[in-house]
C-alpha atoms as a PDB file:
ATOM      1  CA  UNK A   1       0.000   0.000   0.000  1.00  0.00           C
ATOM      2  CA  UNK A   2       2.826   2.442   1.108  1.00  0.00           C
ATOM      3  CA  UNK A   3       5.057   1.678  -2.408  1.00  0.00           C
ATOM      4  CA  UNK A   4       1.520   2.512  -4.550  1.00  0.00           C
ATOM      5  CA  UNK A   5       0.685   5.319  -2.686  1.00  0.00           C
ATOM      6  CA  UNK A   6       4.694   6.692  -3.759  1.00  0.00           C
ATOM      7  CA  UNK A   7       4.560   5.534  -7.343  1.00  0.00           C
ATOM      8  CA  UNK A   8       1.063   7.519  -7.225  1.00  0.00           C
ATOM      9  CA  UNK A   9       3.039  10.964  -6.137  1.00  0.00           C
ATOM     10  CA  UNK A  10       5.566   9.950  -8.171  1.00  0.00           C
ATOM     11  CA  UNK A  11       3.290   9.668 -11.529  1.00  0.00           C
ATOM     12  CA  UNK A  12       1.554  13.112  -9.873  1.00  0.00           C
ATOM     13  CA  UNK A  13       4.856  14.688  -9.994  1.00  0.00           C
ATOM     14  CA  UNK A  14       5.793  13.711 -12.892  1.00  0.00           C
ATOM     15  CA  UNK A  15       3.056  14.671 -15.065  1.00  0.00           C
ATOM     16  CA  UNK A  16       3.222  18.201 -13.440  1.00  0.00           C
ATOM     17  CA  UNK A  17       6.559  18.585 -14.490  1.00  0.00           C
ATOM     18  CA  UNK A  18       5.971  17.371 -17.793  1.00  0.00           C
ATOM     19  CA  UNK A  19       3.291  20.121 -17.974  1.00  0.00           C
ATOM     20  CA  UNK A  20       5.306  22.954 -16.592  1.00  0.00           C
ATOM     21  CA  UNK A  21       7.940  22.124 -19.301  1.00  0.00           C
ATOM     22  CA  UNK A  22       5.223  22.148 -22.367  1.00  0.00           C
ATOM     23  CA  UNK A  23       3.934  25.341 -21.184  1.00  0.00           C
ATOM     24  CA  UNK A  24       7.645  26.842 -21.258  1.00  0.00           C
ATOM     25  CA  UNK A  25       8.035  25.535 -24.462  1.00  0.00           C
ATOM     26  CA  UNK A  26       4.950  26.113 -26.409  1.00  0.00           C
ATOM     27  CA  UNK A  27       4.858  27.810 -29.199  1.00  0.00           C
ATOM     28  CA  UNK A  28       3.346  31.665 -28.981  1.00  0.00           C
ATOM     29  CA  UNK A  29       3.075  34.143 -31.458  1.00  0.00           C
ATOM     30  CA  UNK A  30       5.093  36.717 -29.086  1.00  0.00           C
ATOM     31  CA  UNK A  31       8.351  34.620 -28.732  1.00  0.00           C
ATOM     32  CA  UNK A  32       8.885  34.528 -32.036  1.00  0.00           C
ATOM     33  CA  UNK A  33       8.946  38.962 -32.290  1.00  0.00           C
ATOM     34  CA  UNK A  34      12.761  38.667 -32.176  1.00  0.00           C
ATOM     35  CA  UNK A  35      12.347  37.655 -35.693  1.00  0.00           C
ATOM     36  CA  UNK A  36      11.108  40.977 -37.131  1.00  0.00           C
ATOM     37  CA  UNK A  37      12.073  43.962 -37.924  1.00  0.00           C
ATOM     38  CA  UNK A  38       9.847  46.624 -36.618  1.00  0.00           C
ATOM     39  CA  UNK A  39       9.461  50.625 -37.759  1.00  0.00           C
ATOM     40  CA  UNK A  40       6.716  52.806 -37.291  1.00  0.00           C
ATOM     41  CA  UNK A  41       5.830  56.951 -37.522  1.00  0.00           C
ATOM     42  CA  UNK A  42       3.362  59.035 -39.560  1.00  0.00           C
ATOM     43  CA  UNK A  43       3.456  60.582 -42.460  1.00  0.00           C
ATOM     44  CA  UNK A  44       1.817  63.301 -44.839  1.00  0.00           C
ATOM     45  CA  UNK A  45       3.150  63.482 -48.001  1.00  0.00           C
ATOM     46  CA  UNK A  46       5.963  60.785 -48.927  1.00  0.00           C
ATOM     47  CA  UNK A  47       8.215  58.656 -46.513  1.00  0.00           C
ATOM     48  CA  UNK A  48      11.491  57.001 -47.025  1.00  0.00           C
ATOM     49  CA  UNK A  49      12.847  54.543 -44.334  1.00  0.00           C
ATOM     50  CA  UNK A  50      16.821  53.944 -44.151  1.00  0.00           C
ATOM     51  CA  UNK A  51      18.731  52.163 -46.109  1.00  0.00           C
ATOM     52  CA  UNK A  52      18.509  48.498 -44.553  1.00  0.00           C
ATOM     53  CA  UNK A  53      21.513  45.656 -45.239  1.00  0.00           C
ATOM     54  CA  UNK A  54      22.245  42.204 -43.425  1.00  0.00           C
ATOM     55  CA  UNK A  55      25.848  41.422 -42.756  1.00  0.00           C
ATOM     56  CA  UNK A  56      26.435  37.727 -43.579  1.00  0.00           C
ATOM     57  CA  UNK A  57      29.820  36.242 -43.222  1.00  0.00           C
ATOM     58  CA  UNK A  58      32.102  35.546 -46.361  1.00  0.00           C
ATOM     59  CA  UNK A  59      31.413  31.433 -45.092  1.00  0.00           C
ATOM     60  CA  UNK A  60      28.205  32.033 -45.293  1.00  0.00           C
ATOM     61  CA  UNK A  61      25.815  29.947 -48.267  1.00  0.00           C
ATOM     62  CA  UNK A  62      23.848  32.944 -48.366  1.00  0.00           C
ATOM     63  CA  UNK A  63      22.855  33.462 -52.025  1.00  0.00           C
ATOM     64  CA  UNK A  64      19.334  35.346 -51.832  1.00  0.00           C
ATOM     65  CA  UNK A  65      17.170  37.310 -49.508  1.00  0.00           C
ATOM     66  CA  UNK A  66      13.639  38.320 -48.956  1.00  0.00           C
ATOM     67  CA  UNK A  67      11.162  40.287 -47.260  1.00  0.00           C
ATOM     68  CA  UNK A  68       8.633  37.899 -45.409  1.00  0.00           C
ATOM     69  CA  UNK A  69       5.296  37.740 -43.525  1.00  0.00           C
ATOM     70  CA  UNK A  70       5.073  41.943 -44.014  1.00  0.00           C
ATOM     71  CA  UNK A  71       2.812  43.592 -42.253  1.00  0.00           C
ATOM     72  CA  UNK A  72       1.867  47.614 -42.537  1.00  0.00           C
ATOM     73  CA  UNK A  73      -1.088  48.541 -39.982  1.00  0.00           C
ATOM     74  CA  UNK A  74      -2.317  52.445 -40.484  1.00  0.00           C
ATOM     75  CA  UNK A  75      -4.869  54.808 -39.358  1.00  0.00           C
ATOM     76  CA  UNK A  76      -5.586  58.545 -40.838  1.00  0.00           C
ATOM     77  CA  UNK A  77      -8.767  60.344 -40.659  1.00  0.00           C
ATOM     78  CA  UNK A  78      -8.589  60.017 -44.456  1.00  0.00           C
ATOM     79  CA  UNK A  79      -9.633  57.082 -45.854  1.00  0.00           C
ATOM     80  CA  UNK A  80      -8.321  55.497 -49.209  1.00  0.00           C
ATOM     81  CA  UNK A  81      -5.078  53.960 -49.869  1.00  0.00           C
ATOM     82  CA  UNK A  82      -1.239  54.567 -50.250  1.00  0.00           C
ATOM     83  CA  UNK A  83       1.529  53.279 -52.220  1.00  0.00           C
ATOM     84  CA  UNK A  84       4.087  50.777 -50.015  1.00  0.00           C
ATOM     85  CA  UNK A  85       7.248  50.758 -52.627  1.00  0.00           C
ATOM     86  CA  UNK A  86       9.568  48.380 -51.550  1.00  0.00           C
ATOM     87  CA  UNK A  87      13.105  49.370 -53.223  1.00  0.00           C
ATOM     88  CA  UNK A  88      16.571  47.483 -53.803  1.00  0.00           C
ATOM     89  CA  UNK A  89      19.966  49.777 -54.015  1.00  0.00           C
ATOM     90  CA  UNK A  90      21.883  47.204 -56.086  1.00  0.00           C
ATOM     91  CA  UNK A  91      25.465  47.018 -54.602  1.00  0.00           C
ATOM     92  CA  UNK A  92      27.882  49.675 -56.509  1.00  0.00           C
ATOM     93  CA  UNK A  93      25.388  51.919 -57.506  1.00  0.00           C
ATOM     94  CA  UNK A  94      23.614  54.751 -55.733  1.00  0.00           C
ATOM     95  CA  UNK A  95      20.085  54.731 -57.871  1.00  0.00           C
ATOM     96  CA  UNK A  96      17.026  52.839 -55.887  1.00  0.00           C
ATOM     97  CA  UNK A  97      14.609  50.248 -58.389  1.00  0.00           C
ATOM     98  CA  UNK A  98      11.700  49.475 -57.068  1.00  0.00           C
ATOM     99  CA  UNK A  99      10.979  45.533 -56.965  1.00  0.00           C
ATOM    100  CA  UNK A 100       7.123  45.862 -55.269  1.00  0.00           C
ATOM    101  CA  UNK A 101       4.256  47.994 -55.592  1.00  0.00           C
ATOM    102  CA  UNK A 102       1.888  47.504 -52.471  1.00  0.00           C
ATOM    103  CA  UNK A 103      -1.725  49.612 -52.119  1.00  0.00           C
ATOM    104  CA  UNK A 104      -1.944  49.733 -48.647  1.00  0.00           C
ATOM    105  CA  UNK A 105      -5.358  50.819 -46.920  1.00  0.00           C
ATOM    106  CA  UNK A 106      -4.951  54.122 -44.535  1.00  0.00           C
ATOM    107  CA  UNK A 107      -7.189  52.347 -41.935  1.00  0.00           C
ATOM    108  CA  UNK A 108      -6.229  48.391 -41.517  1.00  0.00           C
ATOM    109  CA  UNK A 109      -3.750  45.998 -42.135  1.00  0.00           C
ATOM    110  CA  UNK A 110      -2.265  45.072 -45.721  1.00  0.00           C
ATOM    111  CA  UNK A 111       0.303  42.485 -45.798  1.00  0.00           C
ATOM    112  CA  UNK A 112       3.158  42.025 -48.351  1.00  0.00           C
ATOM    113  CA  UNK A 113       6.329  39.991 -49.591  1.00  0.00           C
ATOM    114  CA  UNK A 114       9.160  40.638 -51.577  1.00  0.00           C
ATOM    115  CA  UNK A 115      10.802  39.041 -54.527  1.00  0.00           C
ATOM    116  CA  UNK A 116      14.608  37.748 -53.493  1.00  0.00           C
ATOM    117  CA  UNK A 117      17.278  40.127 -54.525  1.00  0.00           C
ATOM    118  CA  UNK A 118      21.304  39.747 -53.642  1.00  0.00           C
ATOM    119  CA  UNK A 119      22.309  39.532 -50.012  1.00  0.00           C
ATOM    120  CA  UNK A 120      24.960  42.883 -50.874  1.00  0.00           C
ATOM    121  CA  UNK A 121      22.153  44.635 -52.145  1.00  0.00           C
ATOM    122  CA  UNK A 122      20.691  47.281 -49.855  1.00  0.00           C
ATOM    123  CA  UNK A 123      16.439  47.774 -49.467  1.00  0.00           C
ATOM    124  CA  UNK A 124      14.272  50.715 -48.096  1.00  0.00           C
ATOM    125  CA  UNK A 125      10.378  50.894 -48.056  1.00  0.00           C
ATOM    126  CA  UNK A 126       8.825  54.388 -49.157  1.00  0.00           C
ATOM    127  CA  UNK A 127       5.585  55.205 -48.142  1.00  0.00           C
ATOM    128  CA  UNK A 128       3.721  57.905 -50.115  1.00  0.00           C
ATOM    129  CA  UNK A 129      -0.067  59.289 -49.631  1.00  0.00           C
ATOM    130  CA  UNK A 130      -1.895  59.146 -52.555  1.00  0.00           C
ATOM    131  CA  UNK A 131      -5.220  61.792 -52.831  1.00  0.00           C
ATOM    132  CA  UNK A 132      -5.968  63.665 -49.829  1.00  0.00           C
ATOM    133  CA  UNK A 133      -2.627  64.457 -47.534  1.00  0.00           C
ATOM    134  CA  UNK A 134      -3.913  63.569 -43.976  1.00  0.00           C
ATOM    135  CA  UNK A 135      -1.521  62.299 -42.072  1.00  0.00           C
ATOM    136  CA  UNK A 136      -0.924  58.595 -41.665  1.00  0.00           C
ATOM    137  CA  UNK A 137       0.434  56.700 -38.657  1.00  0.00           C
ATOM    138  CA  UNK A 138       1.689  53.740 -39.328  1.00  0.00           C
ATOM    139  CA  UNK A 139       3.327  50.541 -37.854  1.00  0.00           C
ATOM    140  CA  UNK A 140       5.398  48.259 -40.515  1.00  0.00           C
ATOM    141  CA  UNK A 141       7.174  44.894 -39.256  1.00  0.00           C
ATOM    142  CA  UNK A 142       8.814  42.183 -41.753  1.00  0.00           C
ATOM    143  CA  UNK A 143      11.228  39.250 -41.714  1.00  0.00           C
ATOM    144  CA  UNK A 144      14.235  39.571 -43.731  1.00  0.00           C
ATOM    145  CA  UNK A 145      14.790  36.146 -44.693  1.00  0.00           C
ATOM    146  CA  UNK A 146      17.922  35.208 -46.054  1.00  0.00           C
ATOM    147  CA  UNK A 147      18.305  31.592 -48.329  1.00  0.00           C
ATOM    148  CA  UNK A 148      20.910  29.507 -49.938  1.00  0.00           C
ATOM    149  CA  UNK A 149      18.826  29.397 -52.713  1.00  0.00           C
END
């Protein structure tokens, strides 16, 4: 009776542990924010963020990179849309091409990807308010995804 009573704490235990570990280690949508990149303001007119770049080492298989899972969240008192250009400054030069032309709504979310480009190349986002020039706050966050492929 005493030894079943023990392996019955013992089980108890056990399983509580167990569960205390899965809750550490469950996924959750906030420990993966380390991932993105994060920027927000307001705007009236036009927007340009800075110039961003990753630094990969030289034994790195790096070969393309991305923008991923993009998200742009605004509010104005305007409604309508504006234009979400997302640029590439090839490496060498000092002229900006845009690769993607997002309409984003001025009140809501709009998501949005890139196509790859070269890991040396540099990449901005400009923001600019198409009709009526309220401003527009804004909150942008993106994964820059970099691929051997």
């Amino acid at each position: 009776m005493k030894t079943m009573k023990r392996n019955w704490i013992m089980i108890i235990a056990f399983a509580v542990i167990i569960s205390g570990i899965g809750g550490l280690v469950s996924p959750k949508e906030a420990e993966a924010s380390w991932l993105f990149t994060n920027r927000s303001g307001y705007f009236s007119n036009y927007v340009e963020t800075q110039n961003y770049q990753g630094t990969y080492s030289s034994s790195s298989n790096v070969k393309s990179v991305s923008i991923m899972s993009g998200t742009i969240t605004a509010n104005s008192t305007a409604g309508g849309t504006f234009v979400l250009y997302i640029q590439k400054r090839p490496y060498g030069t000092s002229q900006w091409q845009t690769i993607r032309t997002v309409f984003a709504n001025k009140n809501g979310t709009t998501h949005f990807e890139s196509p790859k480009f070269s890991p040396r190349d540099g990449y901005r986002f400009k923001l600019v308010n198409l009709g009526i020039k309220n401003r527009v706050n804004y909150k942008m966050q993106w994964i820059p995804w970099a691929s051997a492929y």
